[in-house]
Protein backbone atom coordinates (compact mmCIF):
# COMPACT_ATOMS: atom_id res chain seq x y z
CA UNK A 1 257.02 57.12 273.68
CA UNK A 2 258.16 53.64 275.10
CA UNK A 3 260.38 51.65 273.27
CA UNK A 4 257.85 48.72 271.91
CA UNK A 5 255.89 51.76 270.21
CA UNK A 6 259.20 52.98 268.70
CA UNK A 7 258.88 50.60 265.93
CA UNK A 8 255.40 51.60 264.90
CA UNK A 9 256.66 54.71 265.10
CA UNK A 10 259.92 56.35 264.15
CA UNK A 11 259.89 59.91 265.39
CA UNK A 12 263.32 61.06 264.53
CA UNK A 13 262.38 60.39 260.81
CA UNK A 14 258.92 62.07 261.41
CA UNK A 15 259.76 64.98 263.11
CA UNK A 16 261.48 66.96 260.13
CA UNK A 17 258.46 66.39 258.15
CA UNK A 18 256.37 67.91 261.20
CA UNK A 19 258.71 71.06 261.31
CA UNK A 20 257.89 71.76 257.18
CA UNK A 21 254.52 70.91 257.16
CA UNK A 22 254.07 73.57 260.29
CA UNK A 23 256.94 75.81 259.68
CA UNK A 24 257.51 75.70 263.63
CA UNK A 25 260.43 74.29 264.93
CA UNK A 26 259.03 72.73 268.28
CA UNK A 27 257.85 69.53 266.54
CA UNK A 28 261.45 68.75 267.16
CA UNK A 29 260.63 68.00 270.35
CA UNK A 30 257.64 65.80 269.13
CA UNK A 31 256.62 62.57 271.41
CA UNK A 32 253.70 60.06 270.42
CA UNK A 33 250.94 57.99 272.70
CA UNK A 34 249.16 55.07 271.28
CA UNK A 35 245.56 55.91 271.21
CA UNK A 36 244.00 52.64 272.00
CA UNK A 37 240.23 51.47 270.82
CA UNK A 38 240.72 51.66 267.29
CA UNK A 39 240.09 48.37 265.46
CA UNK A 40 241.30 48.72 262.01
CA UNK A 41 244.31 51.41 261.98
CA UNK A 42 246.57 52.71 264.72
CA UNK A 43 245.96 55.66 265.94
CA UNK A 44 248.61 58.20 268.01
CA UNK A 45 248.11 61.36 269.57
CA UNK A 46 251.34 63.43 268.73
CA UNK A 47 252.45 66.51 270.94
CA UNK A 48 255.30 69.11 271.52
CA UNK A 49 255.41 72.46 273.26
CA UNK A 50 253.69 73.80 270.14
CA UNK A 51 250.38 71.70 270.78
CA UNK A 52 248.82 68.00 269.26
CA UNK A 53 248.29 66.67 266.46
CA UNK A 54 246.94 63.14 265.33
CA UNK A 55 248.49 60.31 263.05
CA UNK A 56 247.32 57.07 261.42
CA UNK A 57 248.78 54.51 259.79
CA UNK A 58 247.87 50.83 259.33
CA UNK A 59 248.45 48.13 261.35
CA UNK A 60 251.30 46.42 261.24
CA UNK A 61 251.92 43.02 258.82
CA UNK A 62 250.32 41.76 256.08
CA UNK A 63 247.60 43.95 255.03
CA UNK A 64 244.05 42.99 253.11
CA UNK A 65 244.16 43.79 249.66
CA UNK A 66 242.83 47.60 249.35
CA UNK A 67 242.63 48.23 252.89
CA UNK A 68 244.36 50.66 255.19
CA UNK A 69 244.41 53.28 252.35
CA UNK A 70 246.00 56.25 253.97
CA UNK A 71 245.86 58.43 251.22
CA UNK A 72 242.72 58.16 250.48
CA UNK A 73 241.35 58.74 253.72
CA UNK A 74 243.15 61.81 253.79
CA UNK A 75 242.11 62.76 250.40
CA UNK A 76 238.44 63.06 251.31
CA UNK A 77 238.45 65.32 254.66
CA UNK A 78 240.61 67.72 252.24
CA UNK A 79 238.09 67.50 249.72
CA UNK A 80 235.29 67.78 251.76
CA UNK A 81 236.88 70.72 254.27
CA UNK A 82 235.24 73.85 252.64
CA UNK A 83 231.77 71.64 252.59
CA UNK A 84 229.02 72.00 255.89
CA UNK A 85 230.16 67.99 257.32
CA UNK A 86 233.12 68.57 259.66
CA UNK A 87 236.48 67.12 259.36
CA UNK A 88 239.71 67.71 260.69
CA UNK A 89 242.48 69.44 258.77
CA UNK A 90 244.72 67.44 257.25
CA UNK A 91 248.63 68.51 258.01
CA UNK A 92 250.46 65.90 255.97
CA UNK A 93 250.33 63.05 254.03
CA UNK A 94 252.85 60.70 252.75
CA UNK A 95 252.39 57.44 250.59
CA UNK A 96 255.53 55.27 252.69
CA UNK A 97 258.39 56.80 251.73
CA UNK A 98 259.33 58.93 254.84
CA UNK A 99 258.75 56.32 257.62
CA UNK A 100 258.40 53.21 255.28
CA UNK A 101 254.35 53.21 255.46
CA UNK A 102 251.88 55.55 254.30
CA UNK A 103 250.51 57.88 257.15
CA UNK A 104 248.72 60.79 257.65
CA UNK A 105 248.60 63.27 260.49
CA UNK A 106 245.84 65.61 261.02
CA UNK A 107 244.37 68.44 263.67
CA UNK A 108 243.19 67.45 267.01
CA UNK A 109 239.80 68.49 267.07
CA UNK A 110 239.05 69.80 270.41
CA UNK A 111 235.84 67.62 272.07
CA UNK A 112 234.13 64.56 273.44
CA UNK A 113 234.50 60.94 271.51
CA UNK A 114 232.59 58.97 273.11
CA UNK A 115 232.58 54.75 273.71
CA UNK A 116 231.18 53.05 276.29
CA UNK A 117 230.67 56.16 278.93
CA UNK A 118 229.76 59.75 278.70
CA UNK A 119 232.00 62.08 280.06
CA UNK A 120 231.54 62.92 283.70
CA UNK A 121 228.80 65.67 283.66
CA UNK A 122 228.50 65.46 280.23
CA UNK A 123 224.91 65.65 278.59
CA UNK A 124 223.16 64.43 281.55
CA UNK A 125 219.78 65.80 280.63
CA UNK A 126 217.36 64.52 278.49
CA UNK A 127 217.21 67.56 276.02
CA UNK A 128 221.05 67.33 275.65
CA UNK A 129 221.02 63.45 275.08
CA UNK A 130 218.42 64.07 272.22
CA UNK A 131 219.90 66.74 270.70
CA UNK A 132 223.29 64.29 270.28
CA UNK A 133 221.05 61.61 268.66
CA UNK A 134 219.75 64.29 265.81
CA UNK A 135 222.95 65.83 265.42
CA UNK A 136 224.33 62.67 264.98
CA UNK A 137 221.76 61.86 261.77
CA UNK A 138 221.42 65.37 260.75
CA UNK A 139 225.40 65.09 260.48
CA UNK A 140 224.99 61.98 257.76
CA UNK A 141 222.14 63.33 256.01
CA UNK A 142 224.79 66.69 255.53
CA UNK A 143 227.49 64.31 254.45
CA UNK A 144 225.44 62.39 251.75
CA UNK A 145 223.74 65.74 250.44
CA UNK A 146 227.49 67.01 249.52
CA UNK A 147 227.61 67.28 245.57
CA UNK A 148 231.06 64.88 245.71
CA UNK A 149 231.76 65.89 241.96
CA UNK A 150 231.46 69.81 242.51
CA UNK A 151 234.28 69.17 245.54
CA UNK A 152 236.70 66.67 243.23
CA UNK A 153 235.51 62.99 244.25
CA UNK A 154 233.55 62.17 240.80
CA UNK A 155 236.53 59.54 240.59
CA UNK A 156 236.23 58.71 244.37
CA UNK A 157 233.99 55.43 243.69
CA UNK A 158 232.19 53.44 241.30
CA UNK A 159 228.27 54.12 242.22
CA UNK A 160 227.54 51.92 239.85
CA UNK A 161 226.39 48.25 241.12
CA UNK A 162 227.46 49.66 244.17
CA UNK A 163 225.59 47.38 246.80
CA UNK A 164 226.36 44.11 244.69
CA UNK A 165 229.91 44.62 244.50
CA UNK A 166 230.14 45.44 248.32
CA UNK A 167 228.71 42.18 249.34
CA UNK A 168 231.11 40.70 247.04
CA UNK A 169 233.97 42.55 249.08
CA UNK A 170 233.05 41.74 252.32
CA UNK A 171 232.25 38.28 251.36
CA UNK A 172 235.97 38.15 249.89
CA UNK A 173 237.43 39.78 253.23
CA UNK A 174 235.43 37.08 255.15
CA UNK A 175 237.34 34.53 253.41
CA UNK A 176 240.30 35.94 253.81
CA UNK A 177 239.97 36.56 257.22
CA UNK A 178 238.23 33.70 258.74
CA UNK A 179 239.65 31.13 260.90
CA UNK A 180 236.98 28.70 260.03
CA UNK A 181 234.15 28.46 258.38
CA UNK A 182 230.37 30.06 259.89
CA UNK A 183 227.52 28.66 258.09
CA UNK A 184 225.39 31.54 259.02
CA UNK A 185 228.16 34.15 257.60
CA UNK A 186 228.44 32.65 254.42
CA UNK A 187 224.28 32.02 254.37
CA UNK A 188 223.75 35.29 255.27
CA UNK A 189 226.31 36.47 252.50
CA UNK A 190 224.61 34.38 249.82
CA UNK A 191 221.11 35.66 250.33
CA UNK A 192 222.35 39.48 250.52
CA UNK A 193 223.59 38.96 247.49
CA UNK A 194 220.84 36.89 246.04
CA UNK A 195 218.31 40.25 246.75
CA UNK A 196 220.45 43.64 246.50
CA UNK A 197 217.70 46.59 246.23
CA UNK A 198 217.58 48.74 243.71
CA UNK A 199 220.15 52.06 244.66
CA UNK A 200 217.65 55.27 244.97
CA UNK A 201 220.96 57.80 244.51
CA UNK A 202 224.74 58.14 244.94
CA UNK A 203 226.79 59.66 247.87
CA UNK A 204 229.78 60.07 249.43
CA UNK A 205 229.06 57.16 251.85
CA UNK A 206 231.92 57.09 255.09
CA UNK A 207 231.35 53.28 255.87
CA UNK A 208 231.71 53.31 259.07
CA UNK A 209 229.30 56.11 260.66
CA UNK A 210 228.72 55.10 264.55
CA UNK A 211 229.11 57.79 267.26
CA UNK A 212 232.64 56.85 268.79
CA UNK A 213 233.45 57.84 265.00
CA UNK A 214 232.88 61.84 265.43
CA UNK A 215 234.11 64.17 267.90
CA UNK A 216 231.18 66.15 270.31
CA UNK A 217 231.52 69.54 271.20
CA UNK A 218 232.49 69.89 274.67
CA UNK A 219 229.91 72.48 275.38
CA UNK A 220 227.05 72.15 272.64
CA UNK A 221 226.71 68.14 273.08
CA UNK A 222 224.26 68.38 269.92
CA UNK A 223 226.73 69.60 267.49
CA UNK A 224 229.29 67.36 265.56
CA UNK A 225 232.50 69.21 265.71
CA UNK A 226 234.24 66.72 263.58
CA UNK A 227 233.84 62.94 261.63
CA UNK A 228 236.66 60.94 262.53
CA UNK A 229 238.00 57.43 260.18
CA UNK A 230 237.53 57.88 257.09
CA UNK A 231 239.20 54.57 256.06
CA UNK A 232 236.29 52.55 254.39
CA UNK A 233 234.68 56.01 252.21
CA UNK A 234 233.70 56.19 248.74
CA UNK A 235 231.03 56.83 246.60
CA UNK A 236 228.13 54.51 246.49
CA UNK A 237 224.43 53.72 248.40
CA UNK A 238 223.76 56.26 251.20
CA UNK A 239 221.46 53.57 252.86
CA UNK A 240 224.90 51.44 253.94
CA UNK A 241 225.67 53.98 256.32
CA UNK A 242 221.89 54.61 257.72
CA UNK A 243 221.99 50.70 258.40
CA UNK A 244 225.97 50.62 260.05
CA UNK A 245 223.70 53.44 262.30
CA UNK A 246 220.99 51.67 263.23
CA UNK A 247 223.36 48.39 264.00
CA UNK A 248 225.49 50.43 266.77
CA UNK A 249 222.24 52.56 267.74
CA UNK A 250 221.36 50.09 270.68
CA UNK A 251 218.17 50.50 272.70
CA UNK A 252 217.73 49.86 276.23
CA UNK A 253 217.87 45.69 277.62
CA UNK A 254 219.62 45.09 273.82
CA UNK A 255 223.12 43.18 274.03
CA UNK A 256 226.09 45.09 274.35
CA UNK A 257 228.31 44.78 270.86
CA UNK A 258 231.95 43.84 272.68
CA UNK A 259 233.97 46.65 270.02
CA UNK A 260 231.66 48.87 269.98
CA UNK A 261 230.00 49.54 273.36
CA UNK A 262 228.10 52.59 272.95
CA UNK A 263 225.60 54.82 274.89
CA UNK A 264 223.00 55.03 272.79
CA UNK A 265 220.67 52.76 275.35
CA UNK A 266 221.12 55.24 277.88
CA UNK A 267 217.81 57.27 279.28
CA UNK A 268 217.09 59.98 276.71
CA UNK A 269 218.67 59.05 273.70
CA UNK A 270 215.69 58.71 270.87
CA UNK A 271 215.48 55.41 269.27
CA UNK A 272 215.70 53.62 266.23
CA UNK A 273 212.58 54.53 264.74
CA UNK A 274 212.98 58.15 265.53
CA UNK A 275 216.52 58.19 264.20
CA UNK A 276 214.99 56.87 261.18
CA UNK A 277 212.25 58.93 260.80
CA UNK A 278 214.96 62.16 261.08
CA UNK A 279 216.90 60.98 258.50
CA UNK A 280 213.84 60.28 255.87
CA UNK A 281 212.68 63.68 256.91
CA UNK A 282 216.10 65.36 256.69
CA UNK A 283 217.07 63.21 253.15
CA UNK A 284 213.60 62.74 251.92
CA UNK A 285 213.98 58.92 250.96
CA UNK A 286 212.53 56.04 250.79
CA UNK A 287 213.46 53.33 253.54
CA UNK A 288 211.25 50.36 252.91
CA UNK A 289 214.09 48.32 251.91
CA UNK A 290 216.00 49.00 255.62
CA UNK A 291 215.75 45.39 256.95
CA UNK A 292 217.72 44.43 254.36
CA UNK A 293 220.30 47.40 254.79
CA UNK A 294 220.40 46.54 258.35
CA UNK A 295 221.26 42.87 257.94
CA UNK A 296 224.10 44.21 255.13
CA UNK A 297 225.45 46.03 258.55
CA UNK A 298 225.27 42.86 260.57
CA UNK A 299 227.01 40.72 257.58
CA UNK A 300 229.92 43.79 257.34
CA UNK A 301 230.50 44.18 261.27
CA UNK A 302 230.82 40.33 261.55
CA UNK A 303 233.45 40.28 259.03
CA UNK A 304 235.62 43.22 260.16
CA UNK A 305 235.17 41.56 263.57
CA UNK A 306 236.55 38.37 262.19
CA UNK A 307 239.76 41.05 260.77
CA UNK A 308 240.31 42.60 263.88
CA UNK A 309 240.68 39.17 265.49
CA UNK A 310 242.69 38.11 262.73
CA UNK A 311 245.33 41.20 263.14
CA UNK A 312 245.15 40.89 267.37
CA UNK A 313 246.30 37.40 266.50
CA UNK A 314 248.71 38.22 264.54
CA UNK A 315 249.73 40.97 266.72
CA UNK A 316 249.58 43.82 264.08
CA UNK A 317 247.26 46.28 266.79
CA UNK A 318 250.27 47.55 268.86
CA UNK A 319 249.65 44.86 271.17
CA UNK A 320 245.84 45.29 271.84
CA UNK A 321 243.80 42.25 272.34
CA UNK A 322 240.21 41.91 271.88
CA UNK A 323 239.50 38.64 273.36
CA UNK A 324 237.76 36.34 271.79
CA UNK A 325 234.88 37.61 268.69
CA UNK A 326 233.98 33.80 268.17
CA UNK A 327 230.32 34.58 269.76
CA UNK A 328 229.69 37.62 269.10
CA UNK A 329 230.08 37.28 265.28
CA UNK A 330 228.00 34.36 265.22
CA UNK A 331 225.64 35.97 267.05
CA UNK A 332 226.25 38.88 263.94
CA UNK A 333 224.98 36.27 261.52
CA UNK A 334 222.18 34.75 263.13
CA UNK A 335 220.84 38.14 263.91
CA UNK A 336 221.21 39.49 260.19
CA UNK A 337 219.50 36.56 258.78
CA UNK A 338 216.55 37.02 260.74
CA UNK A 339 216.28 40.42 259.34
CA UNK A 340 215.57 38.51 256.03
């Protein structure tokens, strides 16, 4: 590890705790890598003679209220590990007091996440591209069938007034987050909230479902070997997810969203209306209401695009830099308000 990441990360306090939660006494040896991409919290790929393993912790500075809850984004891959969605096994958790911040470290699952390229080789026929796209959906549809109370999450959320109370949120992040204001943010806010839709049923919702999110089997490209940040998770409207979906789902000559690049508008891929169609066939539900689920998604993106530009400012992302969001979540706005 170089020095500047030594502060982000101090092995010689984390390395004990490695040996006990493995019982091996290699993770003595244990050395960390920054993996960069992630927006929100840090991410480092751990490793010693005896393998890898993963950690995350929050950014660095002063935190959003509620956000960057390690705990309980380790709390729900343990919950949902004996369940059909895969996670990765969670090795150990603390709440702050062994390295002065709460962490987690979990298994590396062994596969393909994928940004703005596919792997060299890598589902290069139009079958295999297809079959990413379904697993994909299929994959959420499994995660919002799970009965969350049989599995210990009945306390994970409050279902109830679910959608009104996240536009509330994100409308209080934007505020706290913003540089200046963005009439179409705060318009688009106001009229989201002005026309919530009725909530068809509760789920275990992840929040932030978009394919650099899960891990792709190296060999089966159609099977989802593991759902990665579970950060924003809870229990509430399934549809949030379906819309954060079709938001990152681009389609071919569509604009390229700067954080998350994708590949979906590659040859092969199936598009938005087939991913759509899937999931109402896979979940049975009804999806009139999508436009405005979608424009939710637009209104959310924009504002944890405004945070990430707030923490590379503030230089709490291990010195990443984003460049400059300014455009693009305008562009988020404009966009979500002509969905209404």
């Amino acid at each position: 590890m170089s020095t500047d990441l030594l502060g982000l990360l101090p092995l010689s306090a984390l390395a004990p705790a490695l040996v006990a939660a493995t019982n091996d006494t290699r993770w003595t040896e244990v050395d960390a890598e920054l993996i960069t991409g992630g927006k929100s919290n840090l991410t480092f790929g751990l490793s010693c003679p005896a393998g890898e393993l993963i950690l995350r912790r929050p950014p660095t500075g002063e935190l959003l209220p509620r956000a960057h809850d390690m705990v309980r984004e380790a709390r729900v891959q343990e919950a949902l590990a004996g369940t059909a969605v895969p996670t990765a096994a969670i090795v150990l958790v603390d709440d702050g007091n062994l390295l002065g911040f709460p962490f987690y470290v979990m298994e590396k699952v062994p596969g393909h996440v994928v940004r703005g390229d596919l792997p060299a080789g890598y589902a290069t026929e139009t079958d295999e591209r297809r079959a990413i796209g379904e697993g994909f959906v299929d994959t959420l549809a499994t995660l919002h069938a799970v009965d969350y109370e049989a599995i210990g999450l009945a306390d994970y959320g409050r279902p109830e007034g679910f959608m009104a109370r996240q536009v509330r949120r994100w409308t209080g992040q934007w505020e706290a987050s913003r540089f200046e204001p963005v009439a179409e943010i705060e318009e688009l806010g106001a009229r989201l909230a002005a026309a919530v839709p009725a909530q068809q049923r509760t789920a275990i919702v992840h929040g932030d479902y978009r394919l650099d999110n899960v891990v792709l089997d190296s060999t089966a490209p159609g099977r989802i070997a593991a759902i990665l940040d579970w950060e924003l998770s809870t229990l509430g409207d399934p549809l949030t997810d379906l819309g954060l979906l079709l938001l990152f789902w681009r389609e071919e000559g569509e604009p390229e969203l700067s954080l998350i690049p994708g590949v979906s508008h590659l040859p092969g891929f199936p598009s938005r209306t087939q991913m759509l169609a899937r999931y109402a066939e896979t979940a049975g539900v009804d999806l009139s209401d999508m436009d405005w689920y979608l424009a939710f998604a637009h209104f959310k993106f924009a504002v944890i695009a405004q945070g990430v530009a707030a923490r590379s400012r503030a230089g709490a992302m291990g010195g990443q830099d984003f460049g400059d969001l300014d455009a693009e979540i305008l562009g988020l706005g404009q966009r979500g308000l002509a969905l209404l």
